[in-house]
C-alpha atoms as a PDB file:
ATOM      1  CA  UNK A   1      22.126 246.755 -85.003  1.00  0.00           C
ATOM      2  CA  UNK A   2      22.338 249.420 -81.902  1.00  0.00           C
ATOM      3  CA  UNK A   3      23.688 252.853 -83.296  1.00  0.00           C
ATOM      4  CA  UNK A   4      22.001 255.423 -85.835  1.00  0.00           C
ATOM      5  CA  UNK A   5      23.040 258.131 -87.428  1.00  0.00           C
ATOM      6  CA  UNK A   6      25.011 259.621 -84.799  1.00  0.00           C
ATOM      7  CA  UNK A   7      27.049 256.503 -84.541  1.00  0.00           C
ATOM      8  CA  UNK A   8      27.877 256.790 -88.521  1.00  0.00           C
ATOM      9  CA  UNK A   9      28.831 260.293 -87.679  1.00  0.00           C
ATOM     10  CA  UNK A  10      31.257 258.912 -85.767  1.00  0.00           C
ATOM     11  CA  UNK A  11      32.940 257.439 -88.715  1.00  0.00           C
ATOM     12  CA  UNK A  12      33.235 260.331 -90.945  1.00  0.00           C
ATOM     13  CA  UNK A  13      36.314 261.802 -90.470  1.00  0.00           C
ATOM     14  CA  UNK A  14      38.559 258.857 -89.644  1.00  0.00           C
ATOM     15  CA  UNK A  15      36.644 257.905 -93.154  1.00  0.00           C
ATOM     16  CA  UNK A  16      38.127 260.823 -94.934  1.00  0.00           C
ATOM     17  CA  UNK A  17      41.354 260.162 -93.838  1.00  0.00           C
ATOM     18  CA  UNK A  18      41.341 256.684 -95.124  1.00  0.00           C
ATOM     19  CA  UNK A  19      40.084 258.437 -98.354  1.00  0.00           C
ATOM     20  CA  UNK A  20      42.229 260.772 -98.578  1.00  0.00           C
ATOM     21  CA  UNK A  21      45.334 258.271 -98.148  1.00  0.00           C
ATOM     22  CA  UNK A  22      43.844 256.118-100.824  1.00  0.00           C
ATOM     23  CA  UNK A  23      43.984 259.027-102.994  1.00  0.00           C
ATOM     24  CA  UNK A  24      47.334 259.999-102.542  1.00  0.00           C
ATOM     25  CA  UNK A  25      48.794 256.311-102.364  1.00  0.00           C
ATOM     26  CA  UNK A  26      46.790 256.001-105.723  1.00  0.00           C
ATOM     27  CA  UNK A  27      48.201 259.228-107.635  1.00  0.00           C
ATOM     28  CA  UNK A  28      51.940 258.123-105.953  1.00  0.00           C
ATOM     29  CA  UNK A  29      51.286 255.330-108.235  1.00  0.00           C
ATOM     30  CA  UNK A  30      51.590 257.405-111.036  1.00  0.00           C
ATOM     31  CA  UNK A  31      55.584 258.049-110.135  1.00  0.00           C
ATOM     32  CA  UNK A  32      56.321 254.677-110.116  1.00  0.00           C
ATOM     33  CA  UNK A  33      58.941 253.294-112.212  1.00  0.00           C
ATOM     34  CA  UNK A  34      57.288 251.015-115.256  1.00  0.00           C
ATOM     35  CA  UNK A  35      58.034 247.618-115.017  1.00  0.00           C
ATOM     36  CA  UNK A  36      57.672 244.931-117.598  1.00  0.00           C
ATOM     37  CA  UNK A  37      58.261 244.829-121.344  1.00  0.00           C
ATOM     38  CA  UNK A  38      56.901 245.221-124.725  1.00  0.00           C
ATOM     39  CA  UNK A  39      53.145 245.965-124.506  1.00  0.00           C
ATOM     40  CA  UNK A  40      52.745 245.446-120.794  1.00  0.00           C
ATOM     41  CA  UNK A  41      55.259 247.964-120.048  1.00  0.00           C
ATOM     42  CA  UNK A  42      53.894 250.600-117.079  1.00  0.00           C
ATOM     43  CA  UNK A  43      51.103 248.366-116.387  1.00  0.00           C
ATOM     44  CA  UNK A  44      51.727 248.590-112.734  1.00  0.00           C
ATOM     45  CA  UNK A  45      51.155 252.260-112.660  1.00  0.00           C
ATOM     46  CA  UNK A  46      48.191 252.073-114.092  1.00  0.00           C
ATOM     47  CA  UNK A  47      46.595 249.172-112.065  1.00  0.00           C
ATOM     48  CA  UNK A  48      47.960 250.377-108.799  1.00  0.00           C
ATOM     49  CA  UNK A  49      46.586 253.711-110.017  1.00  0.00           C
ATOM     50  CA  UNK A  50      42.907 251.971-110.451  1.00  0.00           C
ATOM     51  CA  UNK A  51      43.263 249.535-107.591  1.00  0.00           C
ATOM     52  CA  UNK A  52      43.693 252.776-105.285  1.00  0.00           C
ATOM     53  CA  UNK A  53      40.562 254.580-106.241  1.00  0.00           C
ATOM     54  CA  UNK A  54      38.372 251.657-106.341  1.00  0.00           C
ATOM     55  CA  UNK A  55      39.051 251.492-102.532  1.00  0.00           C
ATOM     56  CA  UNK A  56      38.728 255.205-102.105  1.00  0.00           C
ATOM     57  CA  UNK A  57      35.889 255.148-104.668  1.00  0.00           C
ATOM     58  CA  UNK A  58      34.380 252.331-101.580  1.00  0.00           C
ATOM     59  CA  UNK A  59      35.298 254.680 -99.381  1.00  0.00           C
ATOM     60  CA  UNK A  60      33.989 257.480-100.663  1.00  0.00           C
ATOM     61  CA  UNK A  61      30.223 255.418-100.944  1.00  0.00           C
ATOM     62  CA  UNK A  62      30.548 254.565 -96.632  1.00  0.00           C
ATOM     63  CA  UNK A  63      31.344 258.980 -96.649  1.00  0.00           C
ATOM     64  CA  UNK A  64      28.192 259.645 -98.196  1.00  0.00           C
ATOM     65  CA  UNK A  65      26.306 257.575 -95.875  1.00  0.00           C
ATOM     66  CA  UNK A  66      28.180 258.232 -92.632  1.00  0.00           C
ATOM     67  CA  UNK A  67      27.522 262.387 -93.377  1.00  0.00           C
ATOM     68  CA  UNK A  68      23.703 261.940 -94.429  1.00  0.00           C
ATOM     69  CA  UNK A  69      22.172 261.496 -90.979  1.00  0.00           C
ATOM     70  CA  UNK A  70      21.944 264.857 -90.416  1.00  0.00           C
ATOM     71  CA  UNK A  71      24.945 266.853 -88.007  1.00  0.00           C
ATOM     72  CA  UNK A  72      26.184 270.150 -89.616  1.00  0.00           C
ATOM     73  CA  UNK A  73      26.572 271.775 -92.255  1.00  0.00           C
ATOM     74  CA  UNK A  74      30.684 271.246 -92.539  1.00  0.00           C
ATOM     75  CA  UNK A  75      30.322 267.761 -91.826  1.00  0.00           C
ATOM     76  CA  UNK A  76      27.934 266.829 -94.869  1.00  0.00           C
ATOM     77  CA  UNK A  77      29.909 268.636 -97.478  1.00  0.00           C
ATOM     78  CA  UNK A  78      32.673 266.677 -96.151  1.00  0.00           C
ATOM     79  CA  UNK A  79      30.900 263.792 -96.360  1.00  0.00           C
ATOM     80  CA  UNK A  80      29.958 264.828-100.464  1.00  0.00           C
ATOM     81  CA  UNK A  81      33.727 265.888-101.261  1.00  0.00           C
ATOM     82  CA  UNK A  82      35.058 262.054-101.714  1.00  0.00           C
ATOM     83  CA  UNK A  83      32.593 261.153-104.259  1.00  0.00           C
ATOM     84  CA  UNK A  84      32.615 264.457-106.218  1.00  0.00           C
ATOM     85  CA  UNK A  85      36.007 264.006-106.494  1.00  0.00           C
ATOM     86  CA  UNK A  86      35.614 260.218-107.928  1.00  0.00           C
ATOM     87  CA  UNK A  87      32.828 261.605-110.420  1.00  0.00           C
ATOM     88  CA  UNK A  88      35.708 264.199-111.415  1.00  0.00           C
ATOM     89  CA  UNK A  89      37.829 261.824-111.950  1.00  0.00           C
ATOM     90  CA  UNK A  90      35.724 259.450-114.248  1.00  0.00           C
ATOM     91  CA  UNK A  91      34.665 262.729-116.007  1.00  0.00           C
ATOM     92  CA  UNK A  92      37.790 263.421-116.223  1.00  0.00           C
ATOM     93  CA  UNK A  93      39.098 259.975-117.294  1.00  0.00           C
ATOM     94  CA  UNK A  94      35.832 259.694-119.646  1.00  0.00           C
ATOM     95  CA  UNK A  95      36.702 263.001-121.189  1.00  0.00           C
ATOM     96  CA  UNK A  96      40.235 262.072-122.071  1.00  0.00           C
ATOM     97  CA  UNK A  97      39.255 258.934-123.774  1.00  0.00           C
ATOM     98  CA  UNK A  98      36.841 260.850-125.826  1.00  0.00           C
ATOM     99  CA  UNK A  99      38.920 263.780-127.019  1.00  0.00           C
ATOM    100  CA  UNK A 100      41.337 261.294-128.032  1.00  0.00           C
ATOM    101  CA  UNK A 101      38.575 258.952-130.158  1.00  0.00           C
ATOM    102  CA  UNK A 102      37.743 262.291-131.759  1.00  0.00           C
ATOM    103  CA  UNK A 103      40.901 264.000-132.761  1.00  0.00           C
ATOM    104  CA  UNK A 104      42.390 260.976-134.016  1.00  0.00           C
ATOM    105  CA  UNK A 105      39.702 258.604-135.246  1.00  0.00           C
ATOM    106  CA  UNK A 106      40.654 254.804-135.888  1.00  0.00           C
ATOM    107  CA  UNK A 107      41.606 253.816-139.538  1.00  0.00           C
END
């Protein structure tokens, strides 16, 4: 394969701007009206909410790499900023399970 890193530098920003419209098709989800019944009510937030940053979490993976080849010092924070913000999120997510197993423990 011809190419190198400048040719992955290329990439980067039309990269982020995939991202960054996963990201805010993903947390659009979240507005949705729930669908469904009983149990499965809402479910379509959710998964459209986890199918969206699965592809930006993808995304965020072919950012990293793109912004690693070197180029300045702009372009490889913005080439770090998509996957900090998916390891905020699953922080985030993590956290939110947790506080919840702790403050109200199972029977």
């Amino acid at each position: 394969m011809t190419g190198g890193p400048a040719s992955l530098r290329r990439w980067l920003w039309p990269l982020l701007a995939l991202w960054l419209g996963c990201q805010i098709w993903a947390v659009s989800q979240l507005w949705e009206a729930p669908t469904g019944d009983g149990f499965t009510r809402g479910m379509n937030r959710i998964t459209g909410f986890l199918a969206g940053q699965l592809v930006a979490g993808l995304l965020a993976i072919f950012c990293w790499q793109a912004g690693s080849g070197g180029g300045s010092r702009l372009a490889r924070w913005a080439a770090r900023l998509p996957a900090l913000v998916a390891l905020a999120w699953v922080l985030g997510i993590a956290g939110l399970i947790g506080w919840a197993w702790i403050t109200h423990p199972g029977p």
